[in-house]
C-alpha atoms as a PDB file:
ATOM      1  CA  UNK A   1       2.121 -20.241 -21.614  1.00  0.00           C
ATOM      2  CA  UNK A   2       4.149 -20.597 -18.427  1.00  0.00           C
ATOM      3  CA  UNK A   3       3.137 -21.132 -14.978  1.00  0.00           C
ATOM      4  CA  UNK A   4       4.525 -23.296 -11.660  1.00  0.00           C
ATOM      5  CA  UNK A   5       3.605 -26.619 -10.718  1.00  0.00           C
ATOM      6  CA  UNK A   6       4.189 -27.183  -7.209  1.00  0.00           C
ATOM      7  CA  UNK A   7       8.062 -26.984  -6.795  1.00  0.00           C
ATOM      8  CA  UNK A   8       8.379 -26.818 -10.452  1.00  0.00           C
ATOM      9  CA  UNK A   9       8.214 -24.247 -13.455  1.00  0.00           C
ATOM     10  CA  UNK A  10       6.027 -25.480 -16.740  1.00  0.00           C
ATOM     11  CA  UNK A  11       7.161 -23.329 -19.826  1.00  0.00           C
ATOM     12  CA  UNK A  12       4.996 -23.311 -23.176  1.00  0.00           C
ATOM     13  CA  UNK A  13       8.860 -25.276 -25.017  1.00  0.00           C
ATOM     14  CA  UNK A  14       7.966 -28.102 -23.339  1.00  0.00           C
ATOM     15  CA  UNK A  15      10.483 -27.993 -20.500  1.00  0.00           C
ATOM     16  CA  UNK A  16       9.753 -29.142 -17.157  1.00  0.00           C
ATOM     17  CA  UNK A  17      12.152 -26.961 -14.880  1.00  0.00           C
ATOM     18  CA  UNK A  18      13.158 -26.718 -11.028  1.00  0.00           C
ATOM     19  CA  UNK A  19      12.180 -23.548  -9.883  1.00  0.00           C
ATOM     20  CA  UNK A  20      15.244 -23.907  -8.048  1.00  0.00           C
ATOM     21  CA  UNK A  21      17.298 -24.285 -11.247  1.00  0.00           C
ATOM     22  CA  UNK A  22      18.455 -27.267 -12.541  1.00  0.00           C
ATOM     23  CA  UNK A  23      16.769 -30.613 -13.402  1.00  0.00           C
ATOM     24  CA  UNK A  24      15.058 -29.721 -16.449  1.00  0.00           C
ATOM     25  CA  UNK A  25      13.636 -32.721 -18.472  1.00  0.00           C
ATOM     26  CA  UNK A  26      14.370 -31.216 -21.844  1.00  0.00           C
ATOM     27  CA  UNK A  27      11.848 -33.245 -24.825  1.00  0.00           C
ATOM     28  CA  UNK A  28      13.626 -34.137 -27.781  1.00  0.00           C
ATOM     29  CA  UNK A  29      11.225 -36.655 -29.572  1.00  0.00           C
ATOM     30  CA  UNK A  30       8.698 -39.054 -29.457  1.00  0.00           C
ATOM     31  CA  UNK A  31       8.659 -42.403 -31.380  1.00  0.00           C
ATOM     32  CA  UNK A  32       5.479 -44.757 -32.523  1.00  0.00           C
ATOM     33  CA  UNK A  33       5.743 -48.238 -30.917  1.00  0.00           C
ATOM     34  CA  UNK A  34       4.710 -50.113 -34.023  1.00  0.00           C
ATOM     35  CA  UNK A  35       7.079 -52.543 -35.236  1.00  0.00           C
ATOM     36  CA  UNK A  36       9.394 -55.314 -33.994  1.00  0.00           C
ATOM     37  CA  UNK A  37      12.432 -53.075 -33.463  1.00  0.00           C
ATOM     38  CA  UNK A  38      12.027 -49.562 -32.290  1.00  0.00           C
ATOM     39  CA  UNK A  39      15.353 -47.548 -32.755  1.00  0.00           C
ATOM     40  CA  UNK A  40      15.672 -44.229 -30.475  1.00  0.00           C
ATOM     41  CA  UNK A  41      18.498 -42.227 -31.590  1.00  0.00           C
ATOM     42  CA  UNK A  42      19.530 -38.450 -31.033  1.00  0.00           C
ATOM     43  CA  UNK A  43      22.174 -38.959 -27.819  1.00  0.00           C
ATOM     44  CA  UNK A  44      25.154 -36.865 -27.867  1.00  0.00           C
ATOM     45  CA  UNK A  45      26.820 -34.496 -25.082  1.00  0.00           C
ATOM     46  CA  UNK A  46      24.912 -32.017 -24.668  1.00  0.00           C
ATOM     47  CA  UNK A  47      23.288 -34.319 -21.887  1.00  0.00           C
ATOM     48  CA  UNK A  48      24.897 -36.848 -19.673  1.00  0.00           C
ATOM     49  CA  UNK A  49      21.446 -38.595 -18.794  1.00  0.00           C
ATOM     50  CA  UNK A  50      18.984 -39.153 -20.619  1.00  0.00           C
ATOM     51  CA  UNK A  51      15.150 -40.625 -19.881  1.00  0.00           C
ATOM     52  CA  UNK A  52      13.263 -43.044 -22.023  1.00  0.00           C
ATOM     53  CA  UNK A  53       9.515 -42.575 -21.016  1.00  0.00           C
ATOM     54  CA  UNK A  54       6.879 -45.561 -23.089  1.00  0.00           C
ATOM     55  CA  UNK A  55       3.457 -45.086 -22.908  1.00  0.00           C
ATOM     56  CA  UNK A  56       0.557 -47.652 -23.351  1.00  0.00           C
ATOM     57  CA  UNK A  57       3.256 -49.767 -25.006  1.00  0.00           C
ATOM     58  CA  UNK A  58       1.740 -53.160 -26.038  1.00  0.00           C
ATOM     59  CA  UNK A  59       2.003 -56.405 -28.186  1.00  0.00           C
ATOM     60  CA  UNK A  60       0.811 -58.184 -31.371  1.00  0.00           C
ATOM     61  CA  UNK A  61       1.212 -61.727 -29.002  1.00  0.00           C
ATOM     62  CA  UNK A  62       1.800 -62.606 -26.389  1.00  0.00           C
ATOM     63  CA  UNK A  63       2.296 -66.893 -26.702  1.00  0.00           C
ATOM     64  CA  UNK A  64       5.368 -68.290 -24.653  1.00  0.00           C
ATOM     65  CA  UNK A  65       5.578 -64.874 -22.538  1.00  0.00           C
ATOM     66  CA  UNK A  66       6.288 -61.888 -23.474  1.00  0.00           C
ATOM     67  CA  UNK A  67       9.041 -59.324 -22.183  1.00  0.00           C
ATOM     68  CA  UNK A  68      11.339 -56.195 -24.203  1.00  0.00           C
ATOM     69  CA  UNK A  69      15.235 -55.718 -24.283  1.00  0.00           C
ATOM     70  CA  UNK A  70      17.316 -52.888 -25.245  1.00  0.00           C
ATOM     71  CA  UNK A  71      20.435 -52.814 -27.015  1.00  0.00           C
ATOM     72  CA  UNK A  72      22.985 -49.504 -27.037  1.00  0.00           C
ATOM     73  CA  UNK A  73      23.408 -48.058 -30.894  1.00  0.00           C
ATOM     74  CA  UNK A  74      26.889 -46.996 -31.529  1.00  0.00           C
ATOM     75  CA  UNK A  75      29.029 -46.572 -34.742  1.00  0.00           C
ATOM     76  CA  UNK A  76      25.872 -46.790 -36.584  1.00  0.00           C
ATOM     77  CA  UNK A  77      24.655 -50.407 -35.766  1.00  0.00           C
ATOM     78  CA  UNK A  78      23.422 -51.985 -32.502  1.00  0.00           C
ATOM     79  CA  UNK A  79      25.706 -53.254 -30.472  1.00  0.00           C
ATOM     80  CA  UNK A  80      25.503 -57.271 -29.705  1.00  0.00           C
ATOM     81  CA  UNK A  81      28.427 -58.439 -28.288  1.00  0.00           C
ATOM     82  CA  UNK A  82      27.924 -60.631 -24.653  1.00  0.00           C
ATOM     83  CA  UNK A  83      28.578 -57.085 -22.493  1.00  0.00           C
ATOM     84  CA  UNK A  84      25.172 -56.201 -20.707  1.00  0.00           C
ATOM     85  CA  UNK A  85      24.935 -57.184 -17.370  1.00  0.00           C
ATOM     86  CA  UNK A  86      21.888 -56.481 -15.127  1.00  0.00           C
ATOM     87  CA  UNK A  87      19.422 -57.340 -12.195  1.00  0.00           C
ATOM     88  CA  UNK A  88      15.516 -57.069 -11.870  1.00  0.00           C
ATOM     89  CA  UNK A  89      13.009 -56.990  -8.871  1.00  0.00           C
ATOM     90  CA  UNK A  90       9.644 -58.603  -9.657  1.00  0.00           C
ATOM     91  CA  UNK A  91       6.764 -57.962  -7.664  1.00  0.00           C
ATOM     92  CA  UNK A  92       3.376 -58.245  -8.047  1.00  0.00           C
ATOM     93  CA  UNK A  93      -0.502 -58.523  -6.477  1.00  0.00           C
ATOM     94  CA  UNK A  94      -0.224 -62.379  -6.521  1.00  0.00           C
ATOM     95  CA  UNK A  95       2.510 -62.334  -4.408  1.00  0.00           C
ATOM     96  CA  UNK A  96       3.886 -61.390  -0.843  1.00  0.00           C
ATOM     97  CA  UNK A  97       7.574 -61.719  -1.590  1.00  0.00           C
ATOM     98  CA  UNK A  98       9.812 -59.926  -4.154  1.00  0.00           C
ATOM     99  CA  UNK A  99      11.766 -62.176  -6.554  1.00  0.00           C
ATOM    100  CA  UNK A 100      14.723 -60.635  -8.836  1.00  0.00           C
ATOM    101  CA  UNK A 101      15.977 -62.195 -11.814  1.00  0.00           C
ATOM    102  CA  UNK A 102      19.349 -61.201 -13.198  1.00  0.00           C
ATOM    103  CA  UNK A 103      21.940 -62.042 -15.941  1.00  0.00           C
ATOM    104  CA  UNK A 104      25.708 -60.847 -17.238  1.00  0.00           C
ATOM    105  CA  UNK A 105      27.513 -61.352 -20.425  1.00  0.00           C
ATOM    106  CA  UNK A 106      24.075 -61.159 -22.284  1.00  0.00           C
ATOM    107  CA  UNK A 107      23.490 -59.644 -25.872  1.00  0.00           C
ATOM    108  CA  UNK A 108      21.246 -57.176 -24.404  1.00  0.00           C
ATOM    109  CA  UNK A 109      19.358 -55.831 -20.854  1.00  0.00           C
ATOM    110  CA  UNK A 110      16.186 -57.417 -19.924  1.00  0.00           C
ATOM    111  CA  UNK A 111      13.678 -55.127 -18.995  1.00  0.00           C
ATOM    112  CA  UNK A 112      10.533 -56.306 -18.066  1.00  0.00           C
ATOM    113  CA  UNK A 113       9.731 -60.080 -16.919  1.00  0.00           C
ATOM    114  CA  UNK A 114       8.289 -62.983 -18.823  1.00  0.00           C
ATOM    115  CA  UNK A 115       4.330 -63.257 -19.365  1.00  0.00           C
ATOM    116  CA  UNK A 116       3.451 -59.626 -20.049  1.00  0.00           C
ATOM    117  CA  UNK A 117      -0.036 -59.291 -21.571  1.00  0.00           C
ATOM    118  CA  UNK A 118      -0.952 -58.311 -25.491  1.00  0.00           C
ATOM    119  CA  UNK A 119      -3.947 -56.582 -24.768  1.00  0.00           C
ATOM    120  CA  UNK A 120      -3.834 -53.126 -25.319  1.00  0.00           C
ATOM    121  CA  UNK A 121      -6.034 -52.271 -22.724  1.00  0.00           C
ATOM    122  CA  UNK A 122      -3.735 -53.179 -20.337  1.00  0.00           C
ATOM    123  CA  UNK A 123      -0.399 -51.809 -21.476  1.00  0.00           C
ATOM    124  CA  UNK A 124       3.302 -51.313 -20.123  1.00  0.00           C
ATOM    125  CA  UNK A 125       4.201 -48.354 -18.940  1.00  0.00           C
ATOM    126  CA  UNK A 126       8.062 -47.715 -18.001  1.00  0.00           C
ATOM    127  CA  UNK A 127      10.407 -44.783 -17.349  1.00  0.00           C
ATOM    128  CA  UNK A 128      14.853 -45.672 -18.388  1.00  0.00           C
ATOM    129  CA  UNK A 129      17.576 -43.470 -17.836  1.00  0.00           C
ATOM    130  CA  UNK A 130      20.623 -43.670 -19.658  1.00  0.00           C
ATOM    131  CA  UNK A 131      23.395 -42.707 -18.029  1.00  0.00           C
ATOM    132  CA  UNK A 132      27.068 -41.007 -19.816  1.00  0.00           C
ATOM    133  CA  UNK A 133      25.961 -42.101 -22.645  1.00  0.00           C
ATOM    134  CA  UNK A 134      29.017 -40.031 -24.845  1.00  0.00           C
ATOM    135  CA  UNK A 135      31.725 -41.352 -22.619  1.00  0.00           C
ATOM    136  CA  UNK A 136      34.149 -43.195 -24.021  1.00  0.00           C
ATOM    137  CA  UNK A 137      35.817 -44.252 -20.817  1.00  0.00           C
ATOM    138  CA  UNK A 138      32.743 -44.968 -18.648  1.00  0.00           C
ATOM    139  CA  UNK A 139      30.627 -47.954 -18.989  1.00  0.00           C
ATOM    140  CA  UNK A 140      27.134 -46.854 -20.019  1.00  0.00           C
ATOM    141  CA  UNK A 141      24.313 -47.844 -17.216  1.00  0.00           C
ATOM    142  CA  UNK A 142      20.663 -47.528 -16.928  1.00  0.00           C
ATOM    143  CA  UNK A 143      18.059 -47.723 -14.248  1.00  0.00           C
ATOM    144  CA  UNK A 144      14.533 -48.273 -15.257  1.00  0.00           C
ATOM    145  CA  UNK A 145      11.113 -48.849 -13.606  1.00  0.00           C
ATOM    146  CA  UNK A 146       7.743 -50.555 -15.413  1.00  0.00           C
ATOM    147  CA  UNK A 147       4.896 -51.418 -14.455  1.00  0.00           C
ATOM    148  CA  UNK A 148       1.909 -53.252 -16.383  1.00  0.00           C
ATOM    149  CA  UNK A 149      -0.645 -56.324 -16.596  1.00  0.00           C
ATOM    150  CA  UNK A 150       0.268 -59.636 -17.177  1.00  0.00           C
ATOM    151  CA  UNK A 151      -1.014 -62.686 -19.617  1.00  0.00           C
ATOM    152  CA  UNK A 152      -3.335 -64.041 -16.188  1.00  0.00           C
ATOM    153  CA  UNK A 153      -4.463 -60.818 -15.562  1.00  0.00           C
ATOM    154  CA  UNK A 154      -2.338 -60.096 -12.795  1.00  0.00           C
ATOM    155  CA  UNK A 155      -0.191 -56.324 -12.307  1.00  0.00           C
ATOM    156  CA  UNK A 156       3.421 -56.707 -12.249  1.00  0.00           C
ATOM    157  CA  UNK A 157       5.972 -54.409 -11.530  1.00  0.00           C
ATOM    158  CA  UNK A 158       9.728 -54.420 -12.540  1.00  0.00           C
ATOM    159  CA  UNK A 159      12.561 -52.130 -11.517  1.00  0.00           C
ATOM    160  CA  UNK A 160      16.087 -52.943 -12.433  1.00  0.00           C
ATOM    161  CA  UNK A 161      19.420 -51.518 -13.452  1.00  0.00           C
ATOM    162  CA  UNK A 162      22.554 -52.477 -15.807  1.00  0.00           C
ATOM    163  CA  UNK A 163      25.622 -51.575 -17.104  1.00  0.00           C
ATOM    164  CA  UNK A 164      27.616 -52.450 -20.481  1.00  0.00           C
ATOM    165  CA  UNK A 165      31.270 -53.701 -19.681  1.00  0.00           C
ATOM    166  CA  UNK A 166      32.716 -51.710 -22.794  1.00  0.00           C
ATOM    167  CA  UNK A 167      34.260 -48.405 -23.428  1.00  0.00           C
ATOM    168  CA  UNK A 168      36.013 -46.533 -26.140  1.00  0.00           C
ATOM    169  CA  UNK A 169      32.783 -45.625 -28.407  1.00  0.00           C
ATOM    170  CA  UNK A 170      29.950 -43.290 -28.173  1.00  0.00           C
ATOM    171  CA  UNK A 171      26.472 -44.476 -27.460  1.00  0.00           C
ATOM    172  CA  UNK A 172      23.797 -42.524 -30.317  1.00  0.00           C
ATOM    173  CA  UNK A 173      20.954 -43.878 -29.362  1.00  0.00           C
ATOM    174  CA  UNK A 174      18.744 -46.924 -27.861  1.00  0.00           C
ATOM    175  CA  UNK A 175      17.101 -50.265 -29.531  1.00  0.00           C
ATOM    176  CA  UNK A 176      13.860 -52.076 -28.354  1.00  0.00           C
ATOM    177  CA  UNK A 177      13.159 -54.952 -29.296  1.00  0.00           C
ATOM    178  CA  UNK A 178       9.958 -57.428 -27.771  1.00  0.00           C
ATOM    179  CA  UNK A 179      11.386 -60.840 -26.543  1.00  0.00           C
ATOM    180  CA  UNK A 180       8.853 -62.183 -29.722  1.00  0.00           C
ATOM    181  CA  UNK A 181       6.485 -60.250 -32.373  1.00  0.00           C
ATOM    182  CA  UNK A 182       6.345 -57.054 -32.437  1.00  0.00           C
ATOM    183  CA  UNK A 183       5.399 -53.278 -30.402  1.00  0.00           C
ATOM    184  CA  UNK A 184       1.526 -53.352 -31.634  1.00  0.00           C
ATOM    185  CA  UNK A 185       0.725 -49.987 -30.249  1.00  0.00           C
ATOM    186  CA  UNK A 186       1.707 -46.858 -27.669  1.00  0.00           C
ATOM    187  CA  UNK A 187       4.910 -44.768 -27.576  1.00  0.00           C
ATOM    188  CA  UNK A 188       8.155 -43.908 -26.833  1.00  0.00           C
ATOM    189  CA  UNK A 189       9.668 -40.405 -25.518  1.00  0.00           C
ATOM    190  CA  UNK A 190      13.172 -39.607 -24.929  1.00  0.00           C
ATOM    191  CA  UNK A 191      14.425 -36.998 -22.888  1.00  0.00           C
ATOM    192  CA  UNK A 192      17.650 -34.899 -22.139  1.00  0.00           C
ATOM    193  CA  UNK A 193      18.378 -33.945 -18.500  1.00  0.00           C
ATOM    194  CA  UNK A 194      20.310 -30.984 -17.981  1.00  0.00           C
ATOM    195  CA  UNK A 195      23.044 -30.501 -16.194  1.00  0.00           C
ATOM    196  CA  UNK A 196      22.441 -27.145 -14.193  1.00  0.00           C
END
């Protein structure tokens, strides 16, 4: 089955094409949110972004304020050395301003802000790309944006970016981890975007 959404070409593989060419988010798997450290691998060069895409992801508590991090996986272990740097917006339908939070030399990059709900009702939704992840002269970087309810009941919305301040080793894959507990539900989908 094939046919053209809008600008865009749907084909039965899965593959979300440009009908222009180019762009293509390519699927390559999709991974259960359901335990306290979700490992993503299955990065190499054959892309040089890729996009994390969680659904519904929720909680098993949410005491103290919840959030998620992610770590880079490389050389077969994640990688915790005091290298991430990055800066979040906060926003929200409590409040008229936007606040940012931000960090550097940190074990890992901060994804979502405190107090995020454990309900799964009201789950976090969130789209990450990775950027030159193979490189092993640039410093890896994401972007990300999420969006989802908080303990009070309240929507919140994140977007942020990072980079790692390292070089020399190829990134395989991605870690999530919940600031406390454990994923209780939803999932997580990683895609390759092509290059042409």
């Amino acid at each position: 089955m094939s046919g053209t959404i809008g600008d865009n070409v749907y084909r039965a593989s899965g593959v979300v094409a440009s009908a222009g060419g180019g762009g293509a988010w390519n699927f390559i798997s999709e991974t259960a949110l359901d335990d306290s450290t979700i490992l993503i691998t299955g990065l190499d060069s054959t892309y040089d972004t890729y996009a994390y895409v969680m659904d519904s992801g929720h909680f098993d508590t949410s005491s103290g304020g919840q959030w998620y991090q992610a770590q880079l996986y490389q050389d077969g272990a994640a990688v915790s050395t005091s290298s991430y740097n990055w800066a979040m917006t906060n926003m929200g339908d409590w409040r008229s301003e936007v606040t940012c939070s931000y960090s550097t030399a940190t074990t890992y990059w901060k994804l979502a802000h405190d107090g995020m709900k454990n309900d799964a009702a009201n789950a976090q939704d969130m789209v990450l790309w990775l950027f030159h992840p193979s490189s092993t002269t640039l410093w890896p970087s994401i972007l990300w944006a999420k969006m989802g309810e908080t303990g009070d009941s309240r929507t919140q919305v994140n977007y942020g970016g990072g980079q790692f301040q390292g070089t020399g080793t190829a990134t395989t894959g991605l870690q999530f981890v919940p600031g406390e507990g454990s994923f209780d539900g939803g999932t997580m989908r990683l895609y390759g975007i092509s290059k042409s």
